[in-house]
Protein backbone atom coordinates (compact mmCIF):
# COMPACT_ATOMS: atom_id res chain seq x y z
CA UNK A 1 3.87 -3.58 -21.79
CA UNK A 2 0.69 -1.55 -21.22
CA UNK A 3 -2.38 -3.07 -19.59
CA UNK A 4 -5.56 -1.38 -19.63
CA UNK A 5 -7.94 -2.51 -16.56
CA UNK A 6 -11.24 -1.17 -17.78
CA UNK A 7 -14.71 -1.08 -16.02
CA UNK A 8 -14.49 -2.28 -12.29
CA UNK A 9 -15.50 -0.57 -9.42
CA UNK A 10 -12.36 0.86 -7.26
CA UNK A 11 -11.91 0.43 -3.90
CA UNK A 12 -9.70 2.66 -2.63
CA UNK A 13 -8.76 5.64 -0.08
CA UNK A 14 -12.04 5.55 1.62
CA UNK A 15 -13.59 6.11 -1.89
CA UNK A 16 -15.65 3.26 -3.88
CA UNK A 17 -16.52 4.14 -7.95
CA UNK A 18 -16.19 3.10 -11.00
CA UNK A 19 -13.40 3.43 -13.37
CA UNK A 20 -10.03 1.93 -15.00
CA UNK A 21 -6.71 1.66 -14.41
CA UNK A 22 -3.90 1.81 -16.77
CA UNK A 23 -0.56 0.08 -16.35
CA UNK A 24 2.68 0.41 -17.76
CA UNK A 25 5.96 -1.05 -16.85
CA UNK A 26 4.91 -2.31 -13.86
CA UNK A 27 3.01 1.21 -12.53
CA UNK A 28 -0.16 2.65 -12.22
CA UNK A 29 0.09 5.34 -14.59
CA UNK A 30 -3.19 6.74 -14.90
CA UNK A 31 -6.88 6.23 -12.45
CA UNK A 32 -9.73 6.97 -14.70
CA UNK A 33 -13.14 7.45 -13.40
CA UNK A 34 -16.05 6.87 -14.90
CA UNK A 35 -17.29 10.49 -16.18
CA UNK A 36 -14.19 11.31 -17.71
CA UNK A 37 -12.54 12.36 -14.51
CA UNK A 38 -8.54 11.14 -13.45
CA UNK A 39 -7.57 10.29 -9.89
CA UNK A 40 -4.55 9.47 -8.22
CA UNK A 41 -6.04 8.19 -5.05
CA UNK A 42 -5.62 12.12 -3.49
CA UNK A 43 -7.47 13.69 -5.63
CA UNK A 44 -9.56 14.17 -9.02
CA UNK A 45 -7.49 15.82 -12.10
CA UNK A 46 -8.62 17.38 -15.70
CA UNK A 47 -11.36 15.70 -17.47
CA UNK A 48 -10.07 12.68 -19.79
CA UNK A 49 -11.51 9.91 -21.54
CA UNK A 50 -10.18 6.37 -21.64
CA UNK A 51 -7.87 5.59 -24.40
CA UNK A 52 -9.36 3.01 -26.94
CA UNK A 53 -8.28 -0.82 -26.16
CA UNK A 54 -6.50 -0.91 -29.63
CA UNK A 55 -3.44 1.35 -28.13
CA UNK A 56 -3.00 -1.51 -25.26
CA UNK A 57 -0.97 -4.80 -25.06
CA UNK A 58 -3.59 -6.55 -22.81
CA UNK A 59 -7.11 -5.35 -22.03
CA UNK A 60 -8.91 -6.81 -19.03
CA UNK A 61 -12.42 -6.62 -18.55
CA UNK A 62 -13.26 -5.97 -14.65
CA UNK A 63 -17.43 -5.70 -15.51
CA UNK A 64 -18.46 -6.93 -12.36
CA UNK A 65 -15.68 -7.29 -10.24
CA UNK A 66 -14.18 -4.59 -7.82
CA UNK A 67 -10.22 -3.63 -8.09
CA UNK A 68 -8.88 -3.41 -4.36
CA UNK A 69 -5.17 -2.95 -4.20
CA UNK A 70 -3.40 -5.84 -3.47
CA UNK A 71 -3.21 -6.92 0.37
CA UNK A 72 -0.42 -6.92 2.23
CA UNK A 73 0.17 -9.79 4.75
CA UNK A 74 2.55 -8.52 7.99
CA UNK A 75 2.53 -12.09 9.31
CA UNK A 76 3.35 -15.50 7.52
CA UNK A 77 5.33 -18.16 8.78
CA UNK A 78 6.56 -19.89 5.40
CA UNK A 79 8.75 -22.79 6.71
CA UNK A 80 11.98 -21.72 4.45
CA UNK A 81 14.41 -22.78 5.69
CA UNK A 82 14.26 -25.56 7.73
CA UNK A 83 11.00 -26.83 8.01
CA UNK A 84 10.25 -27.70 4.25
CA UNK A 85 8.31 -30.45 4.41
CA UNK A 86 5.31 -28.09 5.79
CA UNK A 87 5.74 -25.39 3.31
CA UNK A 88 8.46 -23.25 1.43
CA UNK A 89 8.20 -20.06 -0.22
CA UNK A 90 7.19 -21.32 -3.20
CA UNK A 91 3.63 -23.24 -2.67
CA UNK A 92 2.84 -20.48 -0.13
CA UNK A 93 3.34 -17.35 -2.28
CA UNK A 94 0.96 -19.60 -4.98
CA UNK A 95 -1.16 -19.66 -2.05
CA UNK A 96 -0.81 -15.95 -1.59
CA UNK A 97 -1.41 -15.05 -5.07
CA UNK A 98 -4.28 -17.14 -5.30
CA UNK A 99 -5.60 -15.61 -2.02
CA UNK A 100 -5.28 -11.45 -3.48
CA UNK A 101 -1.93 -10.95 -1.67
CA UNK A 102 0.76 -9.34 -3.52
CA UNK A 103 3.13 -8.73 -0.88
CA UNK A 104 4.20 -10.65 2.34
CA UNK A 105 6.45 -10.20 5.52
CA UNK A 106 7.89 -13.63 6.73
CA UNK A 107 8.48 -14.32 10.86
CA UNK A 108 12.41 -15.47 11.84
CA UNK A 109 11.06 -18.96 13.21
CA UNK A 110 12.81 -20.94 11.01
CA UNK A 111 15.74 -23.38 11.19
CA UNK A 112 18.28 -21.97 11.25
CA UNK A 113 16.45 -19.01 13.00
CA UNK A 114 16.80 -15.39 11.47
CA UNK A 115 18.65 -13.88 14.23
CA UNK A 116 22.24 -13.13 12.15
CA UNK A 117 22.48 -10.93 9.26
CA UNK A 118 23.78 -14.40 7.04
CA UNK A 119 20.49 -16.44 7.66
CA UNK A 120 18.49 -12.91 6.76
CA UNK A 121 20.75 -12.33 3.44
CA UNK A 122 19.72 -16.26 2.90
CA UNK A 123 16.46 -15.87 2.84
CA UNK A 124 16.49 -12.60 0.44
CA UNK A 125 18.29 -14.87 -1.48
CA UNK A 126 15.79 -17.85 -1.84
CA UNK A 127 12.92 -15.66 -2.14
CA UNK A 128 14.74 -14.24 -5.33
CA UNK A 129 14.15 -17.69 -6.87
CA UNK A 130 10.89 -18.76 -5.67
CA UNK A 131 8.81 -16.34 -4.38
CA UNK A 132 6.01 -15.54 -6.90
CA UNK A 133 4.99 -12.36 -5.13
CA UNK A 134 6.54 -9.61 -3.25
CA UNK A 135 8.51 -10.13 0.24
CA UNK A 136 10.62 -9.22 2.72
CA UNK A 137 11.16 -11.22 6.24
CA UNK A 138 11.35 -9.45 9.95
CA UNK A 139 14.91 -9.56 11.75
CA UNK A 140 14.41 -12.16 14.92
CA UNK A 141 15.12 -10.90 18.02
CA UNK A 142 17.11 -12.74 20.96
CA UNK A 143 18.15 -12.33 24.32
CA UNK A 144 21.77 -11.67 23.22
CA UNK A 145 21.62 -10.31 19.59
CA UNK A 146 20.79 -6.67 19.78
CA UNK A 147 24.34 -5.95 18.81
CA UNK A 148 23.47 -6.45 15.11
CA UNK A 149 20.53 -4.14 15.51
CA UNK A 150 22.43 -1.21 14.17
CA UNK A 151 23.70 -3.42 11.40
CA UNK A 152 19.98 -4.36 9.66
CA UNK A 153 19.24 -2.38 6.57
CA UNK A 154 16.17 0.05 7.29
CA UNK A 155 15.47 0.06 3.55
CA UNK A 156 14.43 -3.93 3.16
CA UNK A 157 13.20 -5.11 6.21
CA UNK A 158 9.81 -4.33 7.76
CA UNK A 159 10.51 -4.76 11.67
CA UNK A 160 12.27 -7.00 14.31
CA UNK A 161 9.75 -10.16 15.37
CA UNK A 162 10.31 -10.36 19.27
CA UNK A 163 8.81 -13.46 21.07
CA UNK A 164 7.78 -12.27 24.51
CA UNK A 165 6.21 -15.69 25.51
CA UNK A 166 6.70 -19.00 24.23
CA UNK A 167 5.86 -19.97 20.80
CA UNK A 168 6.85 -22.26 17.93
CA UNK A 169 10.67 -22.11 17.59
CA UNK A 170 12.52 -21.88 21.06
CA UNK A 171 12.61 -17.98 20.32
CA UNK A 172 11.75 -17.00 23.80
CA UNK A 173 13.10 -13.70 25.32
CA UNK A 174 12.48 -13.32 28.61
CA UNK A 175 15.16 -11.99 30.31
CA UNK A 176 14.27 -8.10 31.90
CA UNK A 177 17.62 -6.46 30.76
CA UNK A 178 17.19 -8.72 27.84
CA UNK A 179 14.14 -6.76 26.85
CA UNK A 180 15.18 -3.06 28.35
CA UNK A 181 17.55 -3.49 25.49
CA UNK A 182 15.59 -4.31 23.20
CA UNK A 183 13.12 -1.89 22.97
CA UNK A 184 15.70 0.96 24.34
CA UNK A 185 17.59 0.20 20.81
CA UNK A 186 15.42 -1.16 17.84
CA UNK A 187 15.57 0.99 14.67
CA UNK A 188 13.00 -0.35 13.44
CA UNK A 189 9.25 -1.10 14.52
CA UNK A 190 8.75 -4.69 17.24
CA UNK A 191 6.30 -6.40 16.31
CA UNK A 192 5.57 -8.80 19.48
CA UNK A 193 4.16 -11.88 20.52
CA UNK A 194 2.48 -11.65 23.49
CA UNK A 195 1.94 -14.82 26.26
CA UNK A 196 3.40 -14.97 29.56
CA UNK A 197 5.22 -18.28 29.24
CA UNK A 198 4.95 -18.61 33.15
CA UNK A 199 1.29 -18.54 33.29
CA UNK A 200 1.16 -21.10 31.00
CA UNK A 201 3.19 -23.32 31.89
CA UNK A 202 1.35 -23.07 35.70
CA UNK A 203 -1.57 -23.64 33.36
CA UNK A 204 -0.67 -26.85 31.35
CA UNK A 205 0.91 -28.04 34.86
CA UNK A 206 -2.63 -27.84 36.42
CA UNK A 207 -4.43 -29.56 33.36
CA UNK A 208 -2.28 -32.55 32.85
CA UNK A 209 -2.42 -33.09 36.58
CA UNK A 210 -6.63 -33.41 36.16
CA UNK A 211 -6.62 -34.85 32.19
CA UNK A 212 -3.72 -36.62 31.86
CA UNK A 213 -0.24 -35.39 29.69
CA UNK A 214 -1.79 -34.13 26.47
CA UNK A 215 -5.15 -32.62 27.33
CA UNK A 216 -8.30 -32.54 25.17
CA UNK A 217 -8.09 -29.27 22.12
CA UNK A 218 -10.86 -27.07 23.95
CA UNK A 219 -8.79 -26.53 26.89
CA UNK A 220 -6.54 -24.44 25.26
CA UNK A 221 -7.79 -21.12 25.16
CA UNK A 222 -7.98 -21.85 29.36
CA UNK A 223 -4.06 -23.19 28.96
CA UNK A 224 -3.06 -20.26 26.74
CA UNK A 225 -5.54 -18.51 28.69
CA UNK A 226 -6.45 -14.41 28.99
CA UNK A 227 -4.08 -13.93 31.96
CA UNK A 228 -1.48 -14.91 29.84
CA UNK A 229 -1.88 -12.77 27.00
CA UNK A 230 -2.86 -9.73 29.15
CA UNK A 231 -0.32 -10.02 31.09
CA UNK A 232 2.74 -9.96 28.06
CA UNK A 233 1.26 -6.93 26.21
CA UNK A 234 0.86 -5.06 29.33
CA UNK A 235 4.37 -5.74 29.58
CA UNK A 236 5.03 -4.75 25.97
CA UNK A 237 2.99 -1.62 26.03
CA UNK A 238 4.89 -0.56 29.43
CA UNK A 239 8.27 -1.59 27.78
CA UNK A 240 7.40 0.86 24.63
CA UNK A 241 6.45 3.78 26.80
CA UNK A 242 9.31 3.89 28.22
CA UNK A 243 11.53 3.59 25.63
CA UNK A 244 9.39 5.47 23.23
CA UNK A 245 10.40 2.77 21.00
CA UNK A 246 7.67 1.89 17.54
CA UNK A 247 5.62 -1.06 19.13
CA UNK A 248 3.09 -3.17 16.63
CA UNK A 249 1.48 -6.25 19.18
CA UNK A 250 0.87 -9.07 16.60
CA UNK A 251 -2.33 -10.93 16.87
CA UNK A 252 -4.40 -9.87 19.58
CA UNK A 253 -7.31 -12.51 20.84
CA UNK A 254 -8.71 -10.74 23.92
CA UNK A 255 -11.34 -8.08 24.73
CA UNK A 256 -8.87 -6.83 28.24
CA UNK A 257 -6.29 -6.57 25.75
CA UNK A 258 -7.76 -3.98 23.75
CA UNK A 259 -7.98 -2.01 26.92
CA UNK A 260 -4.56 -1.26 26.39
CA UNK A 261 -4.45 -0.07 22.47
CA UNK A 262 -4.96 3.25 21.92
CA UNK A 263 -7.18 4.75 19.32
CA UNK A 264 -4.85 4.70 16.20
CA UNK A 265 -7.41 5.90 13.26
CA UNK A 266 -6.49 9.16 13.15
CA UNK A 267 -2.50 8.97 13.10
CA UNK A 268 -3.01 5.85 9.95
CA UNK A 269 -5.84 8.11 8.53
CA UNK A 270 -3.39 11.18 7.78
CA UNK A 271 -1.17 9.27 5.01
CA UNK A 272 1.72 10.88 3.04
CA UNK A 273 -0.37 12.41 0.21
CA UNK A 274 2.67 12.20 -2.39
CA UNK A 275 5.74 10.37 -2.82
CA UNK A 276 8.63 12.92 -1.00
CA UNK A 277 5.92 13.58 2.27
CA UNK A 278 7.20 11.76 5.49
CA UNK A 279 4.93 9.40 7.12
CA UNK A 280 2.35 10.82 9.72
CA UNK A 281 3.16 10.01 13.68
CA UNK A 282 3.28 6.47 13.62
CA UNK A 283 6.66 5.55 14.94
CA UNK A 284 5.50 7.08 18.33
CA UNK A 285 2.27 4.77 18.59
CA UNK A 286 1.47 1.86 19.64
CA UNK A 287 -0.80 -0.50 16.76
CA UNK A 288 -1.93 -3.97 17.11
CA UNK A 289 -2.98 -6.35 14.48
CA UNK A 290 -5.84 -9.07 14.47
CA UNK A 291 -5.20 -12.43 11.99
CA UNK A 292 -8.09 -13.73 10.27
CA UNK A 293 -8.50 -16.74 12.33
CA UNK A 294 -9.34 -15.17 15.27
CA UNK A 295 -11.69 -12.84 13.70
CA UNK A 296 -13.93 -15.39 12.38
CA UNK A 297 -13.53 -18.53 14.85
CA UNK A 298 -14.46 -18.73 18.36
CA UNK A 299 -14.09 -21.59 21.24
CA UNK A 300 -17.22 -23.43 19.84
CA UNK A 301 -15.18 -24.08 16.87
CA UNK A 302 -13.04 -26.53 18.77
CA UNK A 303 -15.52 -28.86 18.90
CA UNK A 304 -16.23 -29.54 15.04
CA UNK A 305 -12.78 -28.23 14.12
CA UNK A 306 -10.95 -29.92 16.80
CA UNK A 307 -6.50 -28.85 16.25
CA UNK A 308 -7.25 -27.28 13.07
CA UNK A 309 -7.98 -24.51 14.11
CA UNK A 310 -5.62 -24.85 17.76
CA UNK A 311 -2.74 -21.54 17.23
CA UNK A 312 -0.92 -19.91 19.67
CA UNK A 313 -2.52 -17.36 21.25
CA UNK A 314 -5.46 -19.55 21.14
CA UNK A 315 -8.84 -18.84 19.44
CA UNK A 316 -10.89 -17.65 22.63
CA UNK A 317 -14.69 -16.80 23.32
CA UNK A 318 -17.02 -15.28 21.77
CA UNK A 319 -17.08 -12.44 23.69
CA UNK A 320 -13.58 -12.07 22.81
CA UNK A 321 -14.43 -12.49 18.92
CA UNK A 322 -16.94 -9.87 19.02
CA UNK A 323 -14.59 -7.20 20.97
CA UNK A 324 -11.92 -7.60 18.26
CA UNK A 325 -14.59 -7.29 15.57
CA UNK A 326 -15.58 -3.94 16.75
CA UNK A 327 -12.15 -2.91 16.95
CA UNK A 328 -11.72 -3.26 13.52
CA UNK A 329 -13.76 -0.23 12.82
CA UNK A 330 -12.55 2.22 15.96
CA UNK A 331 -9.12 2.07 15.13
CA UNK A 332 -7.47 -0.22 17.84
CA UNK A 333 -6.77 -2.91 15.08
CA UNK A 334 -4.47 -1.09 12.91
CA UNK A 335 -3.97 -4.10 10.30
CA UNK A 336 -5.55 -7.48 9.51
CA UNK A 337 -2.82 -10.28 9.04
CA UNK A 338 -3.06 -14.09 8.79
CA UNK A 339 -0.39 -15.64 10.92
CA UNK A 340 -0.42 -18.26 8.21
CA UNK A 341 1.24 -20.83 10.06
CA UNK A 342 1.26 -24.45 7.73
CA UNK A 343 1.63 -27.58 9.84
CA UNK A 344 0.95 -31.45 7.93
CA UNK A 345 -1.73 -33.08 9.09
CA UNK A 346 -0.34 -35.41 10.81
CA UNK A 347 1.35 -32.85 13.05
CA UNK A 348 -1.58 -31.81 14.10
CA UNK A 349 -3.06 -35.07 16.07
CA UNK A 350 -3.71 -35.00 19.62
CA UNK A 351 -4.48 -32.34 22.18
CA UNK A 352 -3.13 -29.38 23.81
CA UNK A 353 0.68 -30.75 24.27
CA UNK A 354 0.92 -32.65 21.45
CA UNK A 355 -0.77 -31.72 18.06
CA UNK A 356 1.39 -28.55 16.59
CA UNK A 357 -0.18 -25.18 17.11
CA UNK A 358 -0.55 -23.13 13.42
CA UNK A 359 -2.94 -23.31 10.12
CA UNK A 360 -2.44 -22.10 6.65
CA UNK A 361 -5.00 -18.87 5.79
CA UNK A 362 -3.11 -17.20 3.38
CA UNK A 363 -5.14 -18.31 0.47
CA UNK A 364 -8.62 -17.41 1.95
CA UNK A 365 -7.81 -14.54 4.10
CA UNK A 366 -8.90 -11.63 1.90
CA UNK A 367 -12.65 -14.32 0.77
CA UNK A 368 -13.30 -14.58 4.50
CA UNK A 369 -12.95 -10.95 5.56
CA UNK A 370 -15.34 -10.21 2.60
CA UNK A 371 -17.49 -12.61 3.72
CA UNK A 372 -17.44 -10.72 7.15
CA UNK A 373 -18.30 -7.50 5.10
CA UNK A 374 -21.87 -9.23 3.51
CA UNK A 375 -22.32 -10.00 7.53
CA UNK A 376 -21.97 -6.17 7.94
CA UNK A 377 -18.88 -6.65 10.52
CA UNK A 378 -16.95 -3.58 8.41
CA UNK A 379 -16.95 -1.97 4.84
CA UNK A 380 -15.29 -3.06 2.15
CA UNK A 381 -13.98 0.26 2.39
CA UNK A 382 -12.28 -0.74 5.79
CA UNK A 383 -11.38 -3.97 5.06
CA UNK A 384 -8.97 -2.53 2.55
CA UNK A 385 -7.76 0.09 4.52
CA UNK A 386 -6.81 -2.87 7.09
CA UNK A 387 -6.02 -5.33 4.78
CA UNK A 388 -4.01 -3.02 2.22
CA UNK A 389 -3.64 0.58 3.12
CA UNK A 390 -2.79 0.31 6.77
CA UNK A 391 0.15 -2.11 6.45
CA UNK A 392 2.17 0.18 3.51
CA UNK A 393 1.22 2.92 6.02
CA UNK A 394 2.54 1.63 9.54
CA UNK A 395 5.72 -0.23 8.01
CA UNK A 396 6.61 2.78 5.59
CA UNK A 397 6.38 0.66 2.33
CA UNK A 398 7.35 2.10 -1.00
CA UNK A 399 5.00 2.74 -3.34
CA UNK A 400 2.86 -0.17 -2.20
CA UNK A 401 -0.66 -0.93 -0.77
CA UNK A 402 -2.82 2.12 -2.77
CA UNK A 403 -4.32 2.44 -6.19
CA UNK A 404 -2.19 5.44 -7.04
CA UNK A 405 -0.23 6.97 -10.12
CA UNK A 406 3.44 6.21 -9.96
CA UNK A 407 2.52 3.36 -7.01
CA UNK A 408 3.67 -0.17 -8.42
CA UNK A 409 0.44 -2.08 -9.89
CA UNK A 410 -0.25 -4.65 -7.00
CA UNK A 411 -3.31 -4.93 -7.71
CA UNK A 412 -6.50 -7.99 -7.11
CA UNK A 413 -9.77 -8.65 -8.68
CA UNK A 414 -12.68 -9.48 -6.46
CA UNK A 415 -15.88 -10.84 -7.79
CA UNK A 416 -18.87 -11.08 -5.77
CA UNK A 417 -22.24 -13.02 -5.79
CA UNK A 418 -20.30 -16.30 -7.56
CA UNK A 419 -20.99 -19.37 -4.93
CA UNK A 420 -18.00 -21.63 -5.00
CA UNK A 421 -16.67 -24.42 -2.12
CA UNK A 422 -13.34 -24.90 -0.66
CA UNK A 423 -12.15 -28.47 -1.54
CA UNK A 424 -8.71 -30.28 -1.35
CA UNK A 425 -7.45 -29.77 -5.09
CA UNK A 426 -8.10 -26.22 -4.90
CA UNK A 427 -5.53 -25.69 -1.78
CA UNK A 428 -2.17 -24.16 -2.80
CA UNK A 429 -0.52 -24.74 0.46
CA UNK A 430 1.96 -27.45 0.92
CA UNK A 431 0.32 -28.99 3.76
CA UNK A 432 -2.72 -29.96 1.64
CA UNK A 433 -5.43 -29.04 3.77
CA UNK A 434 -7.09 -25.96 4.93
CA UNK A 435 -9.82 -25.27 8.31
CA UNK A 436 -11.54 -23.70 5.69
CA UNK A 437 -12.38 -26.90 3.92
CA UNK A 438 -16.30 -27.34 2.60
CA UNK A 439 -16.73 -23.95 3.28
CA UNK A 440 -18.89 -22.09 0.67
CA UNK A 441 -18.19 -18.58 -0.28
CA UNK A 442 -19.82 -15.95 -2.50
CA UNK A 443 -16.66 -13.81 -3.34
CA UNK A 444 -13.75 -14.92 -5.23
CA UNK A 445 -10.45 -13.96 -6.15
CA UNK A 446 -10.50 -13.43 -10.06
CA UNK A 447 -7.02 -11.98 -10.69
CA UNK A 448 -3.90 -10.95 -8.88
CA UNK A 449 -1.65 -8.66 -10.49
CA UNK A 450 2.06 -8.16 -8.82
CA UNK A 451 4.20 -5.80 -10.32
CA UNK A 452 1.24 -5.00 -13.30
CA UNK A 453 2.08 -9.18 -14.00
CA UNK A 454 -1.08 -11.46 -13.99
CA UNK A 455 0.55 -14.20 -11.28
CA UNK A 456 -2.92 -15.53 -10.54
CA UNK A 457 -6.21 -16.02 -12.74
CA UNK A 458 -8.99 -18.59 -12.58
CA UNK A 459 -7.11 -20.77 -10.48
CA UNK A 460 -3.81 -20.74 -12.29
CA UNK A 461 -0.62 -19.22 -10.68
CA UNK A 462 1.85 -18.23 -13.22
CA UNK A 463 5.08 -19.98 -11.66
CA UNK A 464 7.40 -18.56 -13.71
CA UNK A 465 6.53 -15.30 -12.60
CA UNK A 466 9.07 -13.77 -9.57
CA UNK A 467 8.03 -10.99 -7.02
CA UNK A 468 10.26 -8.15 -6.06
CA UNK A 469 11.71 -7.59 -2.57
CA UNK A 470 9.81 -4.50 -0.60
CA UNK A 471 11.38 -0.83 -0.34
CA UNK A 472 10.54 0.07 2.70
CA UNK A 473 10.85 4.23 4.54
């Protein structure tokens, strides 16, 4: 099967132009720009001109839309298995294809957990059936499991998710030696949450005692509060020194948390330029990702949004907002993820204590971070670099997350200028319901290719279609 993606403009490498792409069992064979130049995303080859459509099996027409390569999402929570009746992997990797993302990493928070090396070959094993993009999960870790560290297969998983403050799951390590060990022995990169479960619970003590058990939505960014997340990724940041062990803090919400991220554009600048190079410095840095939510909302949001929008961290002010917006573009957020997190509706009534913390962004992440380009937050240019680029680069993908000869053809569609509005029927997602709801946006996902395979076009995801599991290092 050859596909022939003709006359989009490529976003890719730091570079935008115009050009094609040619596909052929399942690769990017050839990157030709307009002018009669090739590129491989390192460089520009021998003149050439674009084969006529005649020689191809499918010819799509990109006039108007710009070819990104397809994103890569470190940070899903898809429900399988366990906690089906919010999500599995099915409905969410429609929800991913329809959203631009070919490829996802899914968090060990399910039931049972994925802390053994059965309940990881399980999930391998389920995503095989139903997953209709690419995958691979993150090992879970415990306060008594790093034992099987030395056992987990550096070729198919991504990290090991570690829980350093209380979350969805009862995954909690907080034990000292527990987490000496830890980070002393990980092969792999940690990728951490971050909340001091004691501040918090000293926290939620003090606001039931003055609002009663299950206190109003808006007081949980002072519950889950900046203390709390400071606090657990100073922790985390000290841990990694002094183990020199690969640290990646997931979701970051604060401005004094940045304080502690060093500048990592220049290490996740210097790529592997071909297949055989090895990776530039990153498994002696520290990264840190932001999710989409926290990026666009802020504590006002509470107040028309209400629990929709209540995660854990917590959406905080602002100021805080604004601080991890301009981190995007200095290099102290590595990556963009979602933490796509699907709860029903009904699971999310009440306040701080009761209604579950979590929302699905999967499908809109890559919409809303272009909307955040029009606003001039960052480039498209950098958007893919976080969104695409910088995830392949700090997990040591395969062949994943560039428009590049011999790369696998992951690739989306974007269109711009094309007003549309987020409604109920459109939403993939188990749960039914988005925060995103009655939102209007002027980009839209057009086409998702995994593997060179169309899995998503004008609002149809081909279900029979099955992603591959990641290569990773």
């Amino acid at each position: 099967m050859t596909t022939l993606i003709k006359g989009g403009t490529l976003v890719n490498e730091g570079r935008t132009f115009n050009g094609s792409l040619v596909v052929e069992n399942e690769k990017i064979t050839h990157i030709i720009e307009s002018g009669g130049q090739v590129s491989d995303g390192v460089g520009t080859h021998d003149q050439a001109t674009c084969p006529p459509d005649s020689v191809f099996d499918e010819v799509i027409d990109a006039s108007g839309c710009f070819v990104l390569p397809g994103v890569i999402d470190d940070h899903v929570h898809f429900r399988e298995p366990g906690l089906t009746e919010k999500a599995d992997i099915d409905t969410e990797s429609r929800a991913a294809a329809a959203g631009g993302v070919t490829t996802f990493f899914d968090m060990p928070n399910t039931v049972p957990q994925t802390t053994t090396l059965e309940a990881l070959e399980e999930k391998f094993a389920r995503a095989a059936e139903k997953s209709h993009v690419n995958y691979s999960f993150f090992f879970g870790a415990t306060n008594d499991n790093a034992g099987l560290f030395p056992q987990l297969d550096p070729h198919r998983i991504p990290g090991i998710k570690l829980f350093m403050g209380s979350s969805t799951g009862n995954m909690l390590v907080d034990r000292r030696e527990a987490l000496d060990r830890i980070f002393a022995t990980a092969p792999l990169p940690i990728m951490t949450h971050c909340e001091d479960t004691d501040i918090i619970n000293r926290n939620m003590a003090e606001a039931r005692a003055k609002y009663g058990d299950d206190p109003k939505v808006t007081l949980h960014p002072i519950i889950r509060s900046e203390e709390a997340c400071y606090e657990s990724t100073r922790l985390a940041v000290e841990l990694a020194v002094k183990h020199h062990a690969r640290l990646h803090i997931a979701h970051l919400t604060t401005a004094k948390e940045l304080s502690l991220i060093p500048n990592s554009q220049t290490s996740l600048h210097t790529p592997p330029s071909t297949l055989h190079e090895k990776p530039s410095t990153l498994h002696e840095t520290i990264t840190a990702e932001a999710t989409v939510s926290h990026l666009y909302f802020y504590d006002r949001d509470y107040h028309s949004l209400g629990t929709r929008i209540k995660c854990n961290p917590a959406i905080k002010t602002e100021r805080d907002r604004d601080a991890l917006r301009e981190a995007l573009c200095d290099g102290r957020i590595a990556v963009i993820g979602t933490d796509h997190a699907p709860h029903l509706l009904s699971q999310k009534e009440g306040g701080c204590a009761r209604a579950a913390s979590g929302m699905p962004m999967i499908q809109f992440s890559l919409v809303t971070m272009l909307e955040l380009v029009d606003q001039g937050v960052l480039s498209l240019e950098r958007l893919v670099e976080l969104m695409c680029h910088n995830p392949a680069r700090l997990f040591e993908v395969r062949q994943r997350g560039f428009l590049r000869e011999g790369y696998q053809a992951d690739i989306v569609l974007v269109r711009p200028n094309c007003g549309w509005t987020v409604t109920r029927d459109l939403i993939q997602s188990r749960c039914g319901w988005s925060p995103m709801e009655g939102h209007m946006y002027l980009w839209r996902v057009e086409r998702t290719l995994c593997n060179g395979h169309t899995v998503y076009e004008k609002g149809r995801v081909d279900t029979s279609y099955i992603g591959q599991p990641v290569s990773f290092r």
